[in-house]
Each structure stands twice: as C-alpha cells, then as structure tokens.
Protein backbone atom coordinates (compact mmCIF):
# COMPACT_ATOMS: atom_id res chain seq x y z
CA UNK A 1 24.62 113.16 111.62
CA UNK A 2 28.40 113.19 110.54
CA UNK A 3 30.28 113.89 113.61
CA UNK A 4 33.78 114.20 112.51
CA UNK A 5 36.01 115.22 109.37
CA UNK A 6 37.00 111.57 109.16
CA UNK A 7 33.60 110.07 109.00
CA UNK A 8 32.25 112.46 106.14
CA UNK A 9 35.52 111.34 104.48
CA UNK A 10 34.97 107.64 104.80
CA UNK A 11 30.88 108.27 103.75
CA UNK A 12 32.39 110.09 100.72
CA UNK A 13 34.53 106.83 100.66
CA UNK A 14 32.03 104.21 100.87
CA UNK A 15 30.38 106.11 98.11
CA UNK A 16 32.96 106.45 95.55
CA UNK A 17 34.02 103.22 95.62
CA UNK A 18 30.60 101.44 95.48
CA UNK A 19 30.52 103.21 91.91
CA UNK A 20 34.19 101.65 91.19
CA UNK A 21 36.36 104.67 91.55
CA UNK A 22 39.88 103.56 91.81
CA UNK A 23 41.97 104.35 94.80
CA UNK A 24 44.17 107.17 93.43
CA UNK A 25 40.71 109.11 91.93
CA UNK A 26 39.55 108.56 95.37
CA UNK A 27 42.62 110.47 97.37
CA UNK A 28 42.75 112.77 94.85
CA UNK A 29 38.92 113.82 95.74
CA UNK A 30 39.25 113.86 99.24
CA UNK A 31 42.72 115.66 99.04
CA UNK A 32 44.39 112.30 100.96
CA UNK A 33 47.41 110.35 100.22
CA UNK A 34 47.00 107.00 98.67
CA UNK A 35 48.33 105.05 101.41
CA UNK A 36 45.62 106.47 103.72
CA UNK A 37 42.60 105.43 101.52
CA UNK A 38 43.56 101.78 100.51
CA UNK A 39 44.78 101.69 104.35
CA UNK A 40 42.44 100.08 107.20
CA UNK A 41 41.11 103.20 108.11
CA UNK A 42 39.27 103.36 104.71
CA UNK A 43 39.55 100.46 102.80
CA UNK A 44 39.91 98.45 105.35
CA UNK A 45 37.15 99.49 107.31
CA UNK A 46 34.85 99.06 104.22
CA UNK A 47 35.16 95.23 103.83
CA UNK A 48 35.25 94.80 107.75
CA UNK A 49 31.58 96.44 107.67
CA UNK A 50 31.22 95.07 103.86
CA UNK A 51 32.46 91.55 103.80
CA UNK A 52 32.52 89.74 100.45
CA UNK A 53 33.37 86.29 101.26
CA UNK A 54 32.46 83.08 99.09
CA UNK A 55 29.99 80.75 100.13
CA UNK A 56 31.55 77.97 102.14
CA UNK A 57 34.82 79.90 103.41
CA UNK A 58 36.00 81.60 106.44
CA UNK A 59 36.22 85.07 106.40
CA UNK A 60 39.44 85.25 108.97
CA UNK A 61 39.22 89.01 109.52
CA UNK A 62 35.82 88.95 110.72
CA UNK A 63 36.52 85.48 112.92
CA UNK A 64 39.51 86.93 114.57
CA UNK A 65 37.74 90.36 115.23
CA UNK A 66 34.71 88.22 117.35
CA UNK A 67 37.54 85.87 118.81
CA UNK A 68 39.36 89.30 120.52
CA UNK A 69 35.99 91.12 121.61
C-alpha cells in the first residue's frame, strides 16, 4: 500500500524511467520541478535501491552508505 503522496510519486518515478522517459517528461507528469526529480529524492534514490555498477568496481555510494549505518 502507498502510504504517502511522495511514494506514489517516486513508484510513478521508478516506472517512467525504467521505460527511458527523460527527466523533464518526467516532472512534467508528476507536475514537479526538474531539480526535484533528477535530485536524490528521486533519482537518487533509484540507483541507491538500483545500482548499476561494472563488474570489478566499487560502487562508493553504496560502500559509504554501509560504512555510516
């Protein structure tokens, strides 16, 4: 269940930009400012749950985010 504004905006996120909608179609969908979608409440919150990292290399996001838990 979608408890919050916010999170049905991110799922609508997460879903427009798996089918490669650019940033600016995005905020224009979900009536948000540009800023706020490619920020790390959105975008940045996708590749922290989403990480694409090349085999052999270390993803320093993720790393730092165990090191300060």
């Amino acid at each position: 269940m979608i408890k919050n504004n916010h999170e049905y905006k991110y799922q609508l996120f997460v879903e427009m930009w798996e089918d490669d909608y650019t940033v600016a179609e995005i905020a224009k969908k979900l009536h948000l400012r540009e800023s706020t979608v490619a920020g790390k409440n959105f975008k940045g919150r996708y590749y922290r749950e989403h990480p694409r990292v090349k085999p052999g290399r270390i993803n320093v996001d993720r790393m730092m985010a165990l090191v300060h838990e």
